[in-house]
Protein backbone atom coordinates (compact mmCIF):
# COMPACT_ATOMS: atom_id res chain seq x y z
CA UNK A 1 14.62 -7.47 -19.96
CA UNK A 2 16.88 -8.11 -16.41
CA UNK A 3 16.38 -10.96 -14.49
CA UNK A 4 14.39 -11.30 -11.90
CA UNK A 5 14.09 -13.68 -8.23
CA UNK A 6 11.42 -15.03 -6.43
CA UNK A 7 11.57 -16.79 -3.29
CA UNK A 8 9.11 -18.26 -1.26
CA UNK A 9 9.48 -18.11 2.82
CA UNK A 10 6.87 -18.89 5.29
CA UNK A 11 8.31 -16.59 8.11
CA UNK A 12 7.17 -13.72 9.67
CA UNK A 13 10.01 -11.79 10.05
CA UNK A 14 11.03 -12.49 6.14
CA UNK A 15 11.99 -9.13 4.05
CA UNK A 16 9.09 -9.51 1.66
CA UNK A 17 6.31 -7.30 0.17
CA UNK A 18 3.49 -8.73 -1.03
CA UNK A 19 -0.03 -8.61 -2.57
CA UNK A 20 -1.96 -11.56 -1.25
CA UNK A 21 -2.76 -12.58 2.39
CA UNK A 22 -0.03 -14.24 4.30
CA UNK A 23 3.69 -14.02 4.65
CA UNK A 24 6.98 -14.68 2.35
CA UNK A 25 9.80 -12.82 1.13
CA UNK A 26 11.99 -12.30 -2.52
CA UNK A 27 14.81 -10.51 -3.18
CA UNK A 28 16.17 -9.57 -6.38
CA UNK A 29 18.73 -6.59 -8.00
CA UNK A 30 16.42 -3.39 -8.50
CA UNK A 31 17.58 -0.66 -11.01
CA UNK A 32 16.34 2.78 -10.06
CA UNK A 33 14.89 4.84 -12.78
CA UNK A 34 15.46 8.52 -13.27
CA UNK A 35 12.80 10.59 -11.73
CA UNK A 36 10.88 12.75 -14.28
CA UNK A 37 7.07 13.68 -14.08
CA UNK A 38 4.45 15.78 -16.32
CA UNK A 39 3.56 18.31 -14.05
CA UNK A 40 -0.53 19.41 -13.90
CA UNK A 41 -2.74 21.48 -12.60
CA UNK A 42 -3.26 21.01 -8.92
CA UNK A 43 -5.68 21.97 -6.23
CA UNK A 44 -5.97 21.88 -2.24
CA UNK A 45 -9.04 22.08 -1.01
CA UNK A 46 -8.42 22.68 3.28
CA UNK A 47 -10.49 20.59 5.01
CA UNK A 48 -13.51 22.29 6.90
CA UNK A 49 -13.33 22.25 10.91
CA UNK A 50 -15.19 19.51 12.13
CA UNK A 51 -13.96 17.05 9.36
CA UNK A 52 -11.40 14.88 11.70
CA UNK A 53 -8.64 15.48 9.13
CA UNK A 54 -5.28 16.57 11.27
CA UNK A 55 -2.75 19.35 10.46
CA UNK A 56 -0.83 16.70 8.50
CA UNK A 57 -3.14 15.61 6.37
CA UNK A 58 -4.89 17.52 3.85
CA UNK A 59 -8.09 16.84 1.68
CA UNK A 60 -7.39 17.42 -2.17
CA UNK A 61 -8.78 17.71 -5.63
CA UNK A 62 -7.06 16.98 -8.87
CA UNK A 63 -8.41 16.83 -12.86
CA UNK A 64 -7.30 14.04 -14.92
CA UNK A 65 -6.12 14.26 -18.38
CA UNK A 66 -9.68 13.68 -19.80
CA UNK A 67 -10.94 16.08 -17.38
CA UNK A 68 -12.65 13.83 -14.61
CA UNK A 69 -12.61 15.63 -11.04
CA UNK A 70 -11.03 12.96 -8.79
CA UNK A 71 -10.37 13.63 -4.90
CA UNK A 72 -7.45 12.13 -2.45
CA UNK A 73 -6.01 13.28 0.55
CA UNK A 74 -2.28 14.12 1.17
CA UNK A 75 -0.55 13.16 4.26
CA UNK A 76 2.47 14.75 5.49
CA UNK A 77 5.41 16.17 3.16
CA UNK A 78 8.42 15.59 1.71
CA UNK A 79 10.60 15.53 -1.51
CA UNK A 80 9.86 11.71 -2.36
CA UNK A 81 6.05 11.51 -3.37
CA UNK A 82 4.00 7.98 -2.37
CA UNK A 83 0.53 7.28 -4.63
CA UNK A 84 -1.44 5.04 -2.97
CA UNK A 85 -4.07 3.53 -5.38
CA UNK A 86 -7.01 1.50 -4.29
CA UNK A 87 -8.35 -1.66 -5.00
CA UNK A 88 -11.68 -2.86 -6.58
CA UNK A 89 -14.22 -2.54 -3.89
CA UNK A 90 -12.30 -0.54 -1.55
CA UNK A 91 -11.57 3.07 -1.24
CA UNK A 92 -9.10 5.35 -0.44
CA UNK A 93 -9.68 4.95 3.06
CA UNK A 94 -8.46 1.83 2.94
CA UNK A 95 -4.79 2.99 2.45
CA UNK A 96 -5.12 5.46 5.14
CA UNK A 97 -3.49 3.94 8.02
CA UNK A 98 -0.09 3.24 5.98
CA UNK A 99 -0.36 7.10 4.26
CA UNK A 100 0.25 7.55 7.94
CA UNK A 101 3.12 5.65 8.06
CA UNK A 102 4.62 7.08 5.55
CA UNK A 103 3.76 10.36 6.69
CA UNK A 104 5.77 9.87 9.66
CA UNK A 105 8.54 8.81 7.83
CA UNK A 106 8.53 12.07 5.91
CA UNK A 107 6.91 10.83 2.98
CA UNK A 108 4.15 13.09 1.32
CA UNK A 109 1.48 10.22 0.74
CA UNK A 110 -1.44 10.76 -1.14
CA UNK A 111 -4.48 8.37 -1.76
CA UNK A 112 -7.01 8.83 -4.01
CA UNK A 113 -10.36 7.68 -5.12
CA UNK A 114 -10.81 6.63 -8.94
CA UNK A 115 -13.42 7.62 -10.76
CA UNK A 116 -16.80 6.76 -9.54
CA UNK A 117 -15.42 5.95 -6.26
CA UNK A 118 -16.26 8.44 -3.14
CA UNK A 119 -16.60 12.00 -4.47
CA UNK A 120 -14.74 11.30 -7.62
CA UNK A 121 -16.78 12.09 -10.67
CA UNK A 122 -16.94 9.79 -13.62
CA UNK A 123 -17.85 5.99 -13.97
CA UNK A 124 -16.23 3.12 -15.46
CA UNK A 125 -12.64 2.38 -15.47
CA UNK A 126 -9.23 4.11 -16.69
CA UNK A 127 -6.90 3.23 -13.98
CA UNK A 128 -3.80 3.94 -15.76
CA UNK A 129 -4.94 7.84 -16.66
CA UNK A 130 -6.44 8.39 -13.16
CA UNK A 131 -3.02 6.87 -11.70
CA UNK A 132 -0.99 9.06 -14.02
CA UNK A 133 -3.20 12.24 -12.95
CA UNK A 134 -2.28 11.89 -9.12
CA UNK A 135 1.05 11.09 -9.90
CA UNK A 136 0.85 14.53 -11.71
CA UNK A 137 -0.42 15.85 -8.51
CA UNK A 138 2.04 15.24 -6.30
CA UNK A 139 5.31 16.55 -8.98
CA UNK A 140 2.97 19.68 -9.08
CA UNK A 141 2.61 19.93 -5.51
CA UNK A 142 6.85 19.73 -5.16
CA UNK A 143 7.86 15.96 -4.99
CA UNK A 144 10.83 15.75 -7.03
CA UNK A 145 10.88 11.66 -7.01
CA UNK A 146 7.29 10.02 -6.92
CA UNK A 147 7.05 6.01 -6.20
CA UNK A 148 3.17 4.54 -7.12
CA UNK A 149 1.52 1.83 -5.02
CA UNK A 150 -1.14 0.03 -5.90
CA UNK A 151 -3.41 -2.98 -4.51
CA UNK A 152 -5.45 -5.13 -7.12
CA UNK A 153 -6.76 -3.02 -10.07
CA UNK A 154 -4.84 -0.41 -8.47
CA UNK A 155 -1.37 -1.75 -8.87
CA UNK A 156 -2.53 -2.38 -12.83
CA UNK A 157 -2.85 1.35 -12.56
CA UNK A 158 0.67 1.94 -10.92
CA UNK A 159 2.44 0.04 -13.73
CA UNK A 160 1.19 1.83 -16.24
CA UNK A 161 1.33 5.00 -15.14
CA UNK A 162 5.09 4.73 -13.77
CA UNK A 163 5.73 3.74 -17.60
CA UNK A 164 4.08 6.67 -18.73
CA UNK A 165 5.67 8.93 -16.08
CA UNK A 166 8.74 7.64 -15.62
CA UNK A 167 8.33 7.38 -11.78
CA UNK A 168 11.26 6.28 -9.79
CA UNK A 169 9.51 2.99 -8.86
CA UNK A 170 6.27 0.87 -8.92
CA UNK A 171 5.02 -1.52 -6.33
CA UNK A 172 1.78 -3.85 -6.59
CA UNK A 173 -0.14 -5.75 -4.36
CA UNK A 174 -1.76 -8.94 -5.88
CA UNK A 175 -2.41 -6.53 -9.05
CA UNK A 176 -3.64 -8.39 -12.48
CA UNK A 177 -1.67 -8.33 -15.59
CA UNK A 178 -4.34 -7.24 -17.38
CA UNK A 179 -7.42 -4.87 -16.14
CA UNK A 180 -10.59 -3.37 -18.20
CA UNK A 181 -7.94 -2.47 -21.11
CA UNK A 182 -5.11 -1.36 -19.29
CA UNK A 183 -1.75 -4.04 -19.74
CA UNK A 184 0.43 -4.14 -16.85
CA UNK A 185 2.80 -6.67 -19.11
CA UNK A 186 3.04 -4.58 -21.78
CA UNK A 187 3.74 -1.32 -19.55
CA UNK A 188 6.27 -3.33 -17.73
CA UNK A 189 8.19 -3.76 -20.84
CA UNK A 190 8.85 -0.12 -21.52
CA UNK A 191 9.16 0.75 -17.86
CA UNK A 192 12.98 1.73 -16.76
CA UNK A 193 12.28 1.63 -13.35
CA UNK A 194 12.27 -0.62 -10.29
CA UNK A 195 9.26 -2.85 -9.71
CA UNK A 196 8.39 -4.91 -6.38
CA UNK A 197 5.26 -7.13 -7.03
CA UNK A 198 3.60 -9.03 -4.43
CA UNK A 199 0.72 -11.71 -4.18
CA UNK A 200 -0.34 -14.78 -2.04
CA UNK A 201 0.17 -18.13 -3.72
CA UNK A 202 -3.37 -19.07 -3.42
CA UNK A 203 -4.57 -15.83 -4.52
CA UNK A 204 -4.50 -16.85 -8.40
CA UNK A 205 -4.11 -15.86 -10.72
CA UNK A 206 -2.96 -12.64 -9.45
CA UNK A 207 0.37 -15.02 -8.15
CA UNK A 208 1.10 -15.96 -11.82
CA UNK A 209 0.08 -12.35 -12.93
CA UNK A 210 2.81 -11.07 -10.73
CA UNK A 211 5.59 -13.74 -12.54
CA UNK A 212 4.45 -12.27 -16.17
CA UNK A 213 4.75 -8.79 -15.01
CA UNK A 214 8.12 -9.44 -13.24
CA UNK A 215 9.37 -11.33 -16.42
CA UNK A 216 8.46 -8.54 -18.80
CA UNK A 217 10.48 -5.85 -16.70
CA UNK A 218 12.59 -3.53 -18.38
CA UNK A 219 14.06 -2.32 -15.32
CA UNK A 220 14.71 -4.92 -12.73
CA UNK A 221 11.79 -6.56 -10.98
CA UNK A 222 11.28 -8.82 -7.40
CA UNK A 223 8.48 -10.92 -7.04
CA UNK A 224 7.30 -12.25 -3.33
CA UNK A 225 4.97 -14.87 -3.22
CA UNK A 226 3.27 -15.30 0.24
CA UNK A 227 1.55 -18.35 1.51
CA UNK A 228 -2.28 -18.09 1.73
CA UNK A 229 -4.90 -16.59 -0.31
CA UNK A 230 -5.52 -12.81 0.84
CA UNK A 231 -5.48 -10.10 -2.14
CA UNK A 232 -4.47 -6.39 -2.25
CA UNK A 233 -4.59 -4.29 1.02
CA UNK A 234 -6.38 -7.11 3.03
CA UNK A 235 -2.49 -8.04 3.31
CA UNK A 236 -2.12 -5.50 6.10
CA UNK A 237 -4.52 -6.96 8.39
CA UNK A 238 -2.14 -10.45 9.52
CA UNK A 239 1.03 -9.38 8.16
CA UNK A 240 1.27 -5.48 8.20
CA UNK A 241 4.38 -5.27 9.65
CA UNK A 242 6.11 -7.61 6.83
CA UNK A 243 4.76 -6.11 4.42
CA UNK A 244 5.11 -2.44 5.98
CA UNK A 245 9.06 -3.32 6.48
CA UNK A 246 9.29 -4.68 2.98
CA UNK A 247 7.50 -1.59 1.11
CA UNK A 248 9.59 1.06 3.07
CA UNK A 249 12.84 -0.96 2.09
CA UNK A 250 12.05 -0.45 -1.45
CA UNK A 251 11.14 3.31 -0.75
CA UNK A 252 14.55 4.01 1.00
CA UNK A 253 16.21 2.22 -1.65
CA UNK A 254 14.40 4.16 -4.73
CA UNK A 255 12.70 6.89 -3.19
């Protein structure tokens, strides 16, 4: 287990990533892990004319490993692979705007729906194999280093499916230690890679979730606690370009 920092700041323009609602920043030594991924099948479905989706970004398909049809859509390309998991009751759509981001900043993003969400099939909950399956997508599809990140259930998701693919990173936004079975502790434990957890202090006990995660890290962790109470992606709306500044730090430093 490495140490890890948290520090609380109230400004703005702090260098901080975070899962709750307002603003703060933590810094801490981050170990990079080697970049390794089970490939799997993957399909691209184009998208039909009409549909609003550009040249860039791409509407997708991918199986999981229990067989559940799940979509996404890919945005832009590039070696380093971003997953983009969603939170409980959001969408993929709701991590469109940043795929874009990242798109631009040659990233290939892709964000997907879990099961029972959208036009994925299934029901119930098994974020860690759904997160593993797009992060299968994307090595398939040609990214040679794939970083997960997740809001809420979602970043439960990215944990444990960076330990089980050895991703070269994981970051969370205001994501629960534990979700409907799946142990974010326990994954963080066997995890060699970077981690970068976020939440709002008032946001509990997603806050405190963030601490045990961070504290169970096999591979170096930071923690930034934010002032006020807003969880997952709803981060984006008052701070996104902390957070935004913060995220992409860890991705040119890992990715």
């Amino acid at each position: 287990m490495r140490p890890f920092l948290i520090t609380l700041v109230l400004a703005l323009t702090a260098a901080a990533c975070s899962s709750g609602d307002d603003t703060g920043a933590a810094t801490s030594t981050v170990t990079p892990a080697p970049a390794t991924s089970a490939p799997a099948p993957a399909s691209t479905t184009a998208a039909p004319e009409g549909s609003g989706i550009s040249g860039q970004e791409e509407a997708v398909t991918f199986v999981t490993g229990d067989g559940v049809t799940l979509e996404g859509r890919r945005f832009g390309s590039g070696s380093t692979g971003v997953v983009l998991a969603h939170m409980r009751p959001a969408s993929m759509e709701s991590w469109f705007e940043f795929a874009r981001v990242l798109a631009e900043g040659g990233y290939s993003a892709l964000a997907f729906n879990f099961r029972g969400y959208g036009n994925s099939e299934g029901d119930g909950f098994a974020v860690d194999v759904d997160t593993a399956a797009a992060i299968d997508f994307l090595t398939a599809s040609g990214a040679t280093n794939v970083i997960v990140i997740g809001a809420s259930m979602g970043g439960t998701g990215a944990v444990a499916a960076s330990a089980e693919r050895s991703t070269g990173g994981a970051i969370t936004l205001s994501a629960p230690d534990l979700f409907e079975g799946t142990d974010a502790v326990a994954a963080a434990a066997t995890f060699a890679g970077p981690l970068l957890l976020i939440a709002a202090e008032d946001d509990r006990p997603y806050s405190e979730d963030a601490v045990a995660i961070a504290g169970a890290s096999a591979g170096g962790a930071q923690v930034a606690i934010l002032p006020g109470g807003a969880h997952g992606t709803n981060l984006f709306d008052d701070h996104g370009g902390a957070v935004t500044s913060l995220i992409l730090e860890f991705l040119a430093t890992n990715g």
